[in-house]
C-alpha atoms as a PDB file:
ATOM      1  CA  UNK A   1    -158.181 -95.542 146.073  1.00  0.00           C
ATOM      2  CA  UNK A   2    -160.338 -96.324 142.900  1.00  0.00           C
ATOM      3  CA  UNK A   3    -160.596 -92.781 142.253  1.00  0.00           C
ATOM      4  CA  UNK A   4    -156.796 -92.001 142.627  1.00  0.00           C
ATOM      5  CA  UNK A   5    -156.218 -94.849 140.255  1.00  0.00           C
ATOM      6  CA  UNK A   6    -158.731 -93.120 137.460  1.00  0.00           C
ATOM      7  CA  UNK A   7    -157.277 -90.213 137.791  1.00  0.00           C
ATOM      8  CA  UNK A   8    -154.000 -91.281 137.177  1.00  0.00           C
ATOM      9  CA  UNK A   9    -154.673 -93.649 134.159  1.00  0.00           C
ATOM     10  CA  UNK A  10    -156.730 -90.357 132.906  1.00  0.00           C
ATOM     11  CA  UNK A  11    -153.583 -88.335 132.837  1.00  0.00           C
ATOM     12  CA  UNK A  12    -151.420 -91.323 132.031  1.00  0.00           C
ATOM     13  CA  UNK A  13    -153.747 -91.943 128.737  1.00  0.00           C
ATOM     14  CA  UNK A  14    -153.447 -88.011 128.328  1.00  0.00           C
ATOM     15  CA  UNK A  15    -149.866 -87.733 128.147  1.00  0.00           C
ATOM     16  CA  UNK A  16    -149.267 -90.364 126.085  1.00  0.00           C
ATOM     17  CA  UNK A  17    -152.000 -89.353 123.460  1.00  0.00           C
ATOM     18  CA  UNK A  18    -150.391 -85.440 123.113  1.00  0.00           C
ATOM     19  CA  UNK A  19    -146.975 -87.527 122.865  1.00  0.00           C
ATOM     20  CA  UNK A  20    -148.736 -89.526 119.995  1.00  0.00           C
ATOM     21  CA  UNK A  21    -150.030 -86.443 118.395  1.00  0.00           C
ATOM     22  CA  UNK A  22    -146.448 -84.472 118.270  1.00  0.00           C
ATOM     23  CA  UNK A  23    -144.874 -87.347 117.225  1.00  0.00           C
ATOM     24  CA  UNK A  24    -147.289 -87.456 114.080  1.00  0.00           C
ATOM     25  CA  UNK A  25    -146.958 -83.714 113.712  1.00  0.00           C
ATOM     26  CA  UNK A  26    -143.647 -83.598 113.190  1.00  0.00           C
ATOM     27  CA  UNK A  27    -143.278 -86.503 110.799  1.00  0.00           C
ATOM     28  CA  UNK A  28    -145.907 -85.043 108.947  1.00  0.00           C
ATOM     29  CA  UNK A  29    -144.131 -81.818 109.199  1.00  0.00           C
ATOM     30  CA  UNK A  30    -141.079 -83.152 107.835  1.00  0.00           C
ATOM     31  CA  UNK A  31    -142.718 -84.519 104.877  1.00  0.00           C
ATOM     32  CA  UNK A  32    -144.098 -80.868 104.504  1.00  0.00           C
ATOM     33  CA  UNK A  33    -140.097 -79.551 104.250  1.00  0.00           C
ATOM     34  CA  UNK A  34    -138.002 -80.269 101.060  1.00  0.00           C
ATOM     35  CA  UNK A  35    -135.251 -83.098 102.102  1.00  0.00           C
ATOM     36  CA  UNK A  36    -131.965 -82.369 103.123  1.00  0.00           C
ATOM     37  CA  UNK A  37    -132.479 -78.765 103.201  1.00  0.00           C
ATOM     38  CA  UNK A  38    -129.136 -76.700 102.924  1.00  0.00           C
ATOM     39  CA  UNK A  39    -127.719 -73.086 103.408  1.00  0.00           C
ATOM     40  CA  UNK A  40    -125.229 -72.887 101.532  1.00  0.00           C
ATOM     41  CA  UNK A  41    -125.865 -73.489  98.022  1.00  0.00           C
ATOM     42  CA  UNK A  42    -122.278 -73.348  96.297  1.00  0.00           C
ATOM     43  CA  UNK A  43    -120.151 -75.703  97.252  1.00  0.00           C
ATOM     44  CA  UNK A  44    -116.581 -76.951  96.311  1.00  0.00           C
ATOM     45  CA  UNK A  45    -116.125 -80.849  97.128  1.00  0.00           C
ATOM     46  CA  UNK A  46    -112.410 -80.883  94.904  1.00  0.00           C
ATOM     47  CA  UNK A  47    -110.472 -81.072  91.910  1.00  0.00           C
ATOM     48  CA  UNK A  48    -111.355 -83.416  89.206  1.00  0.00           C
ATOM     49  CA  UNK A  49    -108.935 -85.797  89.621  1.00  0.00           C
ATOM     50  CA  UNK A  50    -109.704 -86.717  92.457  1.00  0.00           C
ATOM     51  CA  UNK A  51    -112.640 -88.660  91.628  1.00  0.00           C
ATOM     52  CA  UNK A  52    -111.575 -92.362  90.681  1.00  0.00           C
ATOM     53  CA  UNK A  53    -113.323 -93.004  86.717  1.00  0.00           C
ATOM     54  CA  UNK A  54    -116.043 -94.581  85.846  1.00  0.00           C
ATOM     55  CA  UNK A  55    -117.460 -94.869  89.971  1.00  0.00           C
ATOM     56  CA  UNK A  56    -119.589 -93.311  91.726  1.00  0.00           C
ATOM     57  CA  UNK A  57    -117.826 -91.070  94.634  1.00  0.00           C
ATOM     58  CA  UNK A  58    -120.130 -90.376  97.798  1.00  0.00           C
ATOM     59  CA  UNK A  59    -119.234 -86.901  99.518  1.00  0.00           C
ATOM     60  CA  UNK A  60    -120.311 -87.607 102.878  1.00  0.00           C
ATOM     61  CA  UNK A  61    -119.877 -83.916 103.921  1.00  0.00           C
ATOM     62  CA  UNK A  62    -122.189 -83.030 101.229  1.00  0.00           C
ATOM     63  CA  UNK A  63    -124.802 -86.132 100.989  1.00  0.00           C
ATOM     64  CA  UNK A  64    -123.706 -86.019  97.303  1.00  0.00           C
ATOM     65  CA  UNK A  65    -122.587 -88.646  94.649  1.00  0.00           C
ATOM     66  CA  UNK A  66    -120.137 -88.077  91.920  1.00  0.00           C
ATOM     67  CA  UNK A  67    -119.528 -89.754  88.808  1.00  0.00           C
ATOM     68  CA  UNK A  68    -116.666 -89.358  86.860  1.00  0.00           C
ATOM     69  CA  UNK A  69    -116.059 -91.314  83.029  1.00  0.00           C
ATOM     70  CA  UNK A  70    -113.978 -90.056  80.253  1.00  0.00           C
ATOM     71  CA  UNK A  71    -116.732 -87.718  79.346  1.00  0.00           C
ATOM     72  CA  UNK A  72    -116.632 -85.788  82.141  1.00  0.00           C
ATOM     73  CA  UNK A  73    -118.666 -85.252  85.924  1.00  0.00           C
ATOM     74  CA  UNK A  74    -121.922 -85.367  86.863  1.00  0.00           C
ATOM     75  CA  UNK A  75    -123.090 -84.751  90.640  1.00  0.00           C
ATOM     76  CA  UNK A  76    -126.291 -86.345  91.822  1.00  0.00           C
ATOM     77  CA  UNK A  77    -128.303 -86.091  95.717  1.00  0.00           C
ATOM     78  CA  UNK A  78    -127.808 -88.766  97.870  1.00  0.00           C
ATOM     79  CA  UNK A  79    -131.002 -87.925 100.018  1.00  0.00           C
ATOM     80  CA  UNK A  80    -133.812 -90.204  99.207  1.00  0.00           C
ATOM     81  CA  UNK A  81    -136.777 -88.103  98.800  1.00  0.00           C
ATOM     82  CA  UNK A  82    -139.113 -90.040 100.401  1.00  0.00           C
ATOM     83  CA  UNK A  83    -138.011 -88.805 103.412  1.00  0.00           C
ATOM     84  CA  UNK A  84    -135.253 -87.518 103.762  1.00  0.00           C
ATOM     85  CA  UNK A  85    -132.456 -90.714 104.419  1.00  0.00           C
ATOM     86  CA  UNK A  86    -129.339 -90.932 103.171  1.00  0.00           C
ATOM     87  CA  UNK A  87    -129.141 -93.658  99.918  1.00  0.00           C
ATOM     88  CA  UNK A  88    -126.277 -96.048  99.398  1.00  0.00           C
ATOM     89  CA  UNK A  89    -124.692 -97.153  96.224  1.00  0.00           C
ATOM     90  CA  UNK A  90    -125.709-100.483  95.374  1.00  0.00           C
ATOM     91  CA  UNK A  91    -124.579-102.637  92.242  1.00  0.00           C
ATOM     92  CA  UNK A  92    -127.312-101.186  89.775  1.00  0.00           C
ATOM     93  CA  UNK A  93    -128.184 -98.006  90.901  1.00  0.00           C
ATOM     94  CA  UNK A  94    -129.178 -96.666  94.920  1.00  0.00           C
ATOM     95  CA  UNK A  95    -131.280 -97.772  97.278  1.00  0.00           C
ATOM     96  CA  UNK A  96    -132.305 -96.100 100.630  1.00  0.00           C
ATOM     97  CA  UNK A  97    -131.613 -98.159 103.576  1.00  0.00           C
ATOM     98  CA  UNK A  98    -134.563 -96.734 105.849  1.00  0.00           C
ATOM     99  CA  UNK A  99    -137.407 -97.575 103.321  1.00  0.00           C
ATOM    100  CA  UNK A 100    -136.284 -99.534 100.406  1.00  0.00           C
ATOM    101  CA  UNK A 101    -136.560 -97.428  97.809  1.00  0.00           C
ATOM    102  CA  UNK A 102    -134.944 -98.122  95.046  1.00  0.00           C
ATOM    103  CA  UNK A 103    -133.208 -95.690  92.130  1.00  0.00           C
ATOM    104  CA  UNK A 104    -131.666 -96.521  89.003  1.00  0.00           C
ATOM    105  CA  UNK A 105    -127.917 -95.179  87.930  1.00  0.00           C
ATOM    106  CA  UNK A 106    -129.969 -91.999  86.372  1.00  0.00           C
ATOM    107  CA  UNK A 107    -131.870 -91.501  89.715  1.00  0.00           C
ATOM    108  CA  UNK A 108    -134.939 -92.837  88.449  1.00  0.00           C
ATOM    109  CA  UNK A 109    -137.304 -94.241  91.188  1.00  0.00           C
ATOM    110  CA  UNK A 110    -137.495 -98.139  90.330  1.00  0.00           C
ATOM    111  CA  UNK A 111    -139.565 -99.412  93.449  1.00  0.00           C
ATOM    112  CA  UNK A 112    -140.083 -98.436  97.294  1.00  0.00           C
ATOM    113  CA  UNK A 113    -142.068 -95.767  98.661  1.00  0.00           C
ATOM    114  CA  UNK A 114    -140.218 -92.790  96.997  1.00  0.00           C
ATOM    115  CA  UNK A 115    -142.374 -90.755  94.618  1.00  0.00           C
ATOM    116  CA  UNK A 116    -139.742 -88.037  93.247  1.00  0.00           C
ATOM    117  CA  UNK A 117    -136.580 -89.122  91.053  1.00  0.00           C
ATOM    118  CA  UNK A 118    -133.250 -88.137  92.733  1.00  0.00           C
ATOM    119  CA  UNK A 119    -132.143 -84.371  92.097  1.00  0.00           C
ATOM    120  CA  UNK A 120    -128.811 -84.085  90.127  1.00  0.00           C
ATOM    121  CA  UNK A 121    -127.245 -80.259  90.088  1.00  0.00           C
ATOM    122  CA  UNK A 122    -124.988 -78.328  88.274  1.00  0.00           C
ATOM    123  CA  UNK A 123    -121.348 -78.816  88.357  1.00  0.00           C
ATOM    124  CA  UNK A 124    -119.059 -75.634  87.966  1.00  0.00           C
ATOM    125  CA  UNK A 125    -115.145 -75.480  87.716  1.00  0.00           C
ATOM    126  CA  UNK A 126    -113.961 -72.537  89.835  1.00  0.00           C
ATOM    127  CA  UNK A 127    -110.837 -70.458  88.850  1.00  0.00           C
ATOM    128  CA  UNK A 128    -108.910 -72.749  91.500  1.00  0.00           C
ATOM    129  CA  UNK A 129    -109.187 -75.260  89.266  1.00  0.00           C
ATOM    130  CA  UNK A 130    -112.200 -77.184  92.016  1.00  0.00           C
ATOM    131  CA  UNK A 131    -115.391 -78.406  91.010  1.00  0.00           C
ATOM    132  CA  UNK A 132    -118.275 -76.187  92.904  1.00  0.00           C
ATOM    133  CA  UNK A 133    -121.623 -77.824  93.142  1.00  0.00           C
ATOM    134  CA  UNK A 134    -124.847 -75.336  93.166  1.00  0.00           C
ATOM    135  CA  UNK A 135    -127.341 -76.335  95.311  1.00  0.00           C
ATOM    136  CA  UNK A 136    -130.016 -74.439  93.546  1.00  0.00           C
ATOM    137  CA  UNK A 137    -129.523 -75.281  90.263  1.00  0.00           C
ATOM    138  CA  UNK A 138    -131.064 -78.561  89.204  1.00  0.00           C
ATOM    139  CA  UNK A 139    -130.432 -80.049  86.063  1.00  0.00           C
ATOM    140  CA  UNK A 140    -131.477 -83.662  83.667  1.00  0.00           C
ATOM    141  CA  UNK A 141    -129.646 -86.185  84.166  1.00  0.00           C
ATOM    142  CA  UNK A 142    -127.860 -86.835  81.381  1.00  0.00           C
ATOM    143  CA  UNK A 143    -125.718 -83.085  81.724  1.00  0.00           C
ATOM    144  CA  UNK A 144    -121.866 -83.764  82.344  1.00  0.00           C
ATOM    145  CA  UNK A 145    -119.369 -81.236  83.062  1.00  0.00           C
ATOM    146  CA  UNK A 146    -116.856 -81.695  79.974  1.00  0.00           C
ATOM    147  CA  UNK A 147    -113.277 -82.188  81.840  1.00  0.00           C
ATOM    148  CA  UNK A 148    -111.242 -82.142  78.768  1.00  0.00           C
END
């Protein structure tokens, strides 16, 4: 009976140990990966107008933000990249609801365990008259698509 009972806290300690260890491979993994990896790298998420002014837009489809003002767009990432969550607008900047990072309206890491400002791309205007986002284009900050 003693035996039996080894044998099975053995495995028992076993199974949850290799658990343990994938679970810790694929976070570390996943840190490995860049966040919010995409295929397709041109997007269209709309016409200009139909981003309110001066506010940030979130493009849920997309895990983007938009900004529009009376100079024109700008298009930032709404994946933290600590690892990998999805940031929310708050009233000076973003801030990732998993960790607590913090960003500033520029994407600037303030505070929290992100490491790596937030990515803002390239903004196109297609013939159609829609604004395409590429995906593998990164650019500063401070770049606006002129609207006017």
């Amino acid at each position: 009976m003693v035996n039996r009972r080894r044998t099975f806290l053995r495995h028992l300690s076993l199974i949850l140990a290799s658990v343990a260890g994938f679970l810790a491979f694929i976070s570390l993994f996943r840190q490995v990966l860049p966040a919010g990896y995409r295929k397709d790298k041109r997007i269209k998420i709309g016409r200009p107008t139909s981003f309110p002014l001066n506010d940030f837009t979130y493009v849920s489809e997309h895990k983007l933000f938009v900004y529009r003002d009376h100079g024109g767009l700008r298009v930032v990432s709404a994946i933290c990249t600590h690892l990998g969550c999805v940031i929310e607008k708050s009233d000076n900047g973003f801030q990732c609801p998993c960790h607590g990072s913090c960003f500033n309206e520029k994407g600037e890491v303030i505070s929290g365990a992100a490491f790596k400002d937030l990515t803002w791309y390239r903004l196109y205007k297609d013939y159609d008259g829609q604004l395409v986002v590429d995906l593998d284009e990164a650019v500063d900050s401070d770049y606006i698509l002129a609207t006017n």
